[in-house]
N, C-alpha and C. Protein backbone atom coordinates (compact mmCIF):
# COMPACT_ATOMS: atom_id res chain seq x y z
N UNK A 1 133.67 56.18 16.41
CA UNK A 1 134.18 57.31 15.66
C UNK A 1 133.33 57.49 14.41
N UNK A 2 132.95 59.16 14.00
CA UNK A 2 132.09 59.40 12.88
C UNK A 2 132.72 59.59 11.55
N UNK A 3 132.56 59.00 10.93
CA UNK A 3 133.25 59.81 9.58
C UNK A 3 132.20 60.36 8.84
N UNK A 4 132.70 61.84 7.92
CA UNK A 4 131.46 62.41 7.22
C UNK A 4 130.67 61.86 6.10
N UNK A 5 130.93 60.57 5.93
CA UNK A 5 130.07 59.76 4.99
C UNK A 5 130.92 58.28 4.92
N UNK A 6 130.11 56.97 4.60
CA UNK A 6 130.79 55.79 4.77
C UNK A 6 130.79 55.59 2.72
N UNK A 7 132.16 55.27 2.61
CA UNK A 7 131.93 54.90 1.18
C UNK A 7 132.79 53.68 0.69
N UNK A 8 132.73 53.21 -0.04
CA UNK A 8 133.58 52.05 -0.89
C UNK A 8 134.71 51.60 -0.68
N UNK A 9 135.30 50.38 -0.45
CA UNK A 9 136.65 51.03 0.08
C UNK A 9 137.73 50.94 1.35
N UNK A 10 136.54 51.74 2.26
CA UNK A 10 136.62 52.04 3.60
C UNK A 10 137.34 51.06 4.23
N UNK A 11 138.64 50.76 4.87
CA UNK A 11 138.50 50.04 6.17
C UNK A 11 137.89 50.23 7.77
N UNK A 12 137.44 49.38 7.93
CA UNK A 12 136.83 49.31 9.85
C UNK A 12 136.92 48.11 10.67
N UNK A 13 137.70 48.63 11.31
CA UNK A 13 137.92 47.62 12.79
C UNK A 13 136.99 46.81 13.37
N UNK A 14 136.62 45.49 13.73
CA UNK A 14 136.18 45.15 14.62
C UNK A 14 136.05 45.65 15.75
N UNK A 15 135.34 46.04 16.67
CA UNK A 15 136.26 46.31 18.35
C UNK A 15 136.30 45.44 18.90
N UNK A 16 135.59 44.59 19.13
CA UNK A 16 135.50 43.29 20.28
C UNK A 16 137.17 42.18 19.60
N UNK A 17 137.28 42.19 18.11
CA UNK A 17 137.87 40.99 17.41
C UNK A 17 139.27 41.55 17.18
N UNK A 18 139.16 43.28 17.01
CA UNK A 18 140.16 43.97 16.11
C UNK A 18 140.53 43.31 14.66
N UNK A 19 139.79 42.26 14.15
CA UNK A 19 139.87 42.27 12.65
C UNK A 19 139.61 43.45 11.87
N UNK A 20 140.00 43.55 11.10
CA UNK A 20 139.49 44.88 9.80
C UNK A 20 138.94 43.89 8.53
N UNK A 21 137.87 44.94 7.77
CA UNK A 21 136.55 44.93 6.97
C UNK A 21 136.89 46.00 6.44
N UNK A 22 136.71 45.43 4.97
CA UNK A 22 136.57 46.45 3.60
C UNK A 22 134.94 46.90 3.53
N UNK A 23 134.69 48.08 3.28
CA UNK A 23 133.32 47.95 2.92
C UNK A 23 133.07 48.11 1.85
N UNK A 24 132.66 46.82 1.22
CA UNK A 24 132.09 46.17 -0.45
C UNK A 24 131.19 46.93 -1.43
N UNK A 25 130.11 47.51 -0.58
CA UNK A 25 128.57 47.50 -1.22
C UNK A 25 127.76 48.43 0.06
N UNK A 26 127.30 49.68 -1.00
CA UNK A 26 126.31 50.32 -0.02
C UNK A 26 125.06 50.91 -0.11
N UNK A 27 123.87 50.37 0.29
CA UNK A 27 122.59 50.51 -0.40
C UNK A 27 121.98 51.00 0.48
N UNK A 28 120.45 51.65 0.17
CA UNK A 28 119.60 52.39 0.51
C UNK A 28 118.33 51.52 0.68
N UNK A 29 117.65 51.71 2.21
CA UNK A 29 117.06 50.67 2.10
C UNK A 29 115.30 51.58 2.97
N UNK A 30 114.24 52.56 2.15
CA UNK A 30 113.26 53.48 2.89
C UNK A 30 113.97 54.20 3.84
N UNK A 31 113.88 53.98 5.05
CA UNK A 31 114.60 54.54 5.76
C UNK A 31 116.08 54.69 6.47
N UNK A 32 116.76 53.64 5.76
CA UNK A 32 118.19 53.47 6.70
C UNK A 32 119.10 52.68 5.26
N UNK A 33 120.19 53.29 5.38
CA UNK A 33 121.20 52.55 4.79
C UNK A 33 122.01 51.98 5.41
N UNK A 34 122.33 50.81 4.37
CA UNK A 34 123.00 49.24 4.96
C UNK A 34 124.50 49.69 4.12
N UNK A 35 125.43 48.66 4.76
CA UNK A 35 127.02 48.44 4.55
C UNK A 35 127.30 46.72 4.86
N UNK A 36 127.65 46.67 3.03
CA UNK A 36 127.95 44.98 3.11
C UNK A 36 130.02 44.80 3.68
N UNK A 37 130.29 44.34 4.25
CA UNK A 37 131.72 44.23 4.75
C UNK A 37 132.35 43.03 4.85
N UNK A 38 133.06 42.79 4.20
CA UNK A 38 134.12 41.51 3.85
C UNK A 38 135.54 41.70 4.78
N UNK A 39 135.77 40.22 5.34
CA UNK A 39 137.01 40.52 6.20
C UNK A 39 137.70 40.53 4.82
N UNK A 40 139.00 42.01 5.69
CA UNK A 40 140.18 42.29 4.60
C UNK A 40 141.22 41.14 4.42
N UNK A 41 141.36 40.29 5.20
CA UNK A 41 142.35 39.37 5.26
C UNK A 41 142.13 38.04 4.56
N UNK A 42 140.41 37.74 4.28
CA UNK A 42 139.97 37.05 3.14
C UNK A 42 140.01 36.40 2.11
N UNK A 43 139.61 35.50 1.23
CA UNK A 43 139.45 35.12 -0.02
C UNK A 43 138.30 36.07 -0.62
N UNK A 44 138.20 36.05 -1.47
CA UNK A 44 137.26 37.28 -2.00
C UNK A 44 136.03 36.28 -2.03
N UNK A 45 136.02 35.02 -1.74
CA UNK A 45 134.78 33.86 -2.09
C UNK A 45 133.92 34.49 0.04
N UNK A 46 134.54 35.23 0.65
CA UNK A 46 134.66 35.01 1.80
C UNK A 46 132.90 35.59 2.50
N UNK A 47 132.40 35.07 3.33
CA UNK A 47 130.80 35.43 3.97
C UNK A 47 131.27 37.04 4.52
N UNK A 48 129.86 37.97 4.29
CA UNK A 48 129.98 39.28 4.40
C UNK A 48 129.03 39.34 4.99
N UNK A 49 129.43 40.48 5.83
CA UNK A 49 128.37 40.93 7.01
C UNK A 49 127.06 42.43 6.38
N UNK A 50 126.24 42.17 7.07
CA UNK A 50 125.28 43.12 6.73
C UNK A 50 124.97 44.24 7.96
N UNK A 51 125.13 45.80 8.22
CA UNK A 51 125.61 46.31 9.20
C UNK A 51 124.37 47.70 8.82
N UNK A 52 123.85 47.88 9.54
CA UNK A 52 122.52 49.11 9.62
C UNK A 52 123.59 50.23 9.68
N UNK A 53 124.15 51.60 8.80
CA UNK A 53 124.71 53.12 9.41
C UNK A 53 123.88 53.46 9.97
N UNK A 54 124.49 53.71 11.12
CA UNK A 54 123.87 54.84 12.22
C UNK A 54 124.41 56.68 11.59
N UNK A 55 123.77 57.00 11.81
CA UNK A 55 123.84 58.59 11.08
C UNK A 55 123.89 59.42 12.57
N UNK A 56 124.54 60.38 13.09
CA UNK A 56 124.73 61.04 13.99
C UNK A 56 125.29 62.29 13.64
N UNK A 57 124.70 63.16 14.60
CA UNK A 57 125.20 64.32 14.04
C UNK A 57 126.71 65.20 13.37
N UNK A 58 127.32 64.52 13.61
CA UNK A 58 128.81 64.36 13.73
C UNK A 58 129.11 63.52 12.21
N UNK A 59 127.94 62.73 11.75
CA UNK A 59 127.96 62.08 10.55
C UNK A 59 127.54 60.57 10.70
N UNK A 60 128.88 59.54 10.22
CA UNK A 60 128.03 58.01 9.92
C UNK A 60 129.15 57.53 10.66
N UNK A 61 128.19 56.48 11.48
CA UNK A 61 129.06 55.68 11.86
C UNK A 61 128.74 54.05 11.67
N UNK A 62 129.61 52.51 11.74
CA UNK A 62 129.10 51.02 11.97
C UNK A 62 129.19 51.09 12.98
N UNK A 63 127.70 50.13 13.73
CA UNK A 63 128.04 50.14 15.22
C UNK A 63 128.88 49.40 15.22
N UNK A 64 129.79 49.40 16.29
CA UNK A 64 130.48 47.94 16.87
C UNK A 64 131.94 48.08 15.90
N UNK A 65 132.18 48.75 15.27
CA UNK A 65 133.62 49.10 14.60
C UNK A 65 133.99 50.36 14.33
N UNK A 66 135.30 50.35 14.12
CA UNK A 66 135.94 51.86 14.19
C UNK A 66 136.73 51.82 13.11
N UNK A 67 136.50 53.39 12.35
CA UNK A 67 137.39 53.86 11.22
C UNK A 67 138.61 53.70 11.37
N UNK A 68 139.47 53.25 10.95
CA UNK A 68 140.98 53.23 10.98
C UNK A 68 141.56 53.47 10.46
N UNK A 69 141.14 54.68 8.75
CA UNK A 69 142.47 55.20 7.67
C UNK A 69 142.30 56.31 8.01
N UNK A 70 142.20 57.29 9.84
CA UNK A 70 142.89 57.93 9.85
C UNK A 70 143.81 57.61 10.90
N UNK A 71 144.54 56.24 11.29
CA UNK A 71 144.98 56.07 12.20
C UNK A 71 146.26 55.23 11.80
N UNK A 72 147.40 54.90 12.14
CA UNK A 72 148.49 54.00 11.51
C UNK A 72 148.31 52.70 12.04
N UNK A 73 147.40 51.74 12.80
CA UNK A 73 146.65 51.03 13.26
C UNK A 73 146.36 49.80 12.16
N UNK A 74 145.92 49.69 11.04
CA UNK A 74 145.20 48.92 9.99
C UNK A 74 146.59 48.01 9.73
């Protein structure tokens, strides 16, 4: 699922785990921007993942997880 921009904040699903991920931190990197993501269920001391946005026409998506604040799901 696309949302029209990934920002701060954000929760996203695992799909394979169905854990949910805050996304922390989002930087610009020449050609592609990155999304740092902390499990939500966490210590804030907790290891964060580093995730390439895919940009599609439709907008941004993480591979391999799904938006979930428009869903009652989280």
């Amino acid at each position: 699922m696309s949302v029209k921009a990934i920002q701060l904040g954000q929760v996203w699903r695992k799909d394979d785990t169905g854990e949910t991920f805050l996304v922390t931190k989002l930087y610009n990197e020449v050609f592609a921007q990155y999304a740092m993501l902390r499990a939500a269920k966490s210590a804030a001391s907790s290891e964060t993942i580093r995730l390439k946005v895919q940009r599609t026409s439709d907008g941004a998506t993480l591979p391999g997880y799904t938006f979930t604040q428009d869903s009652s799901e989280f």
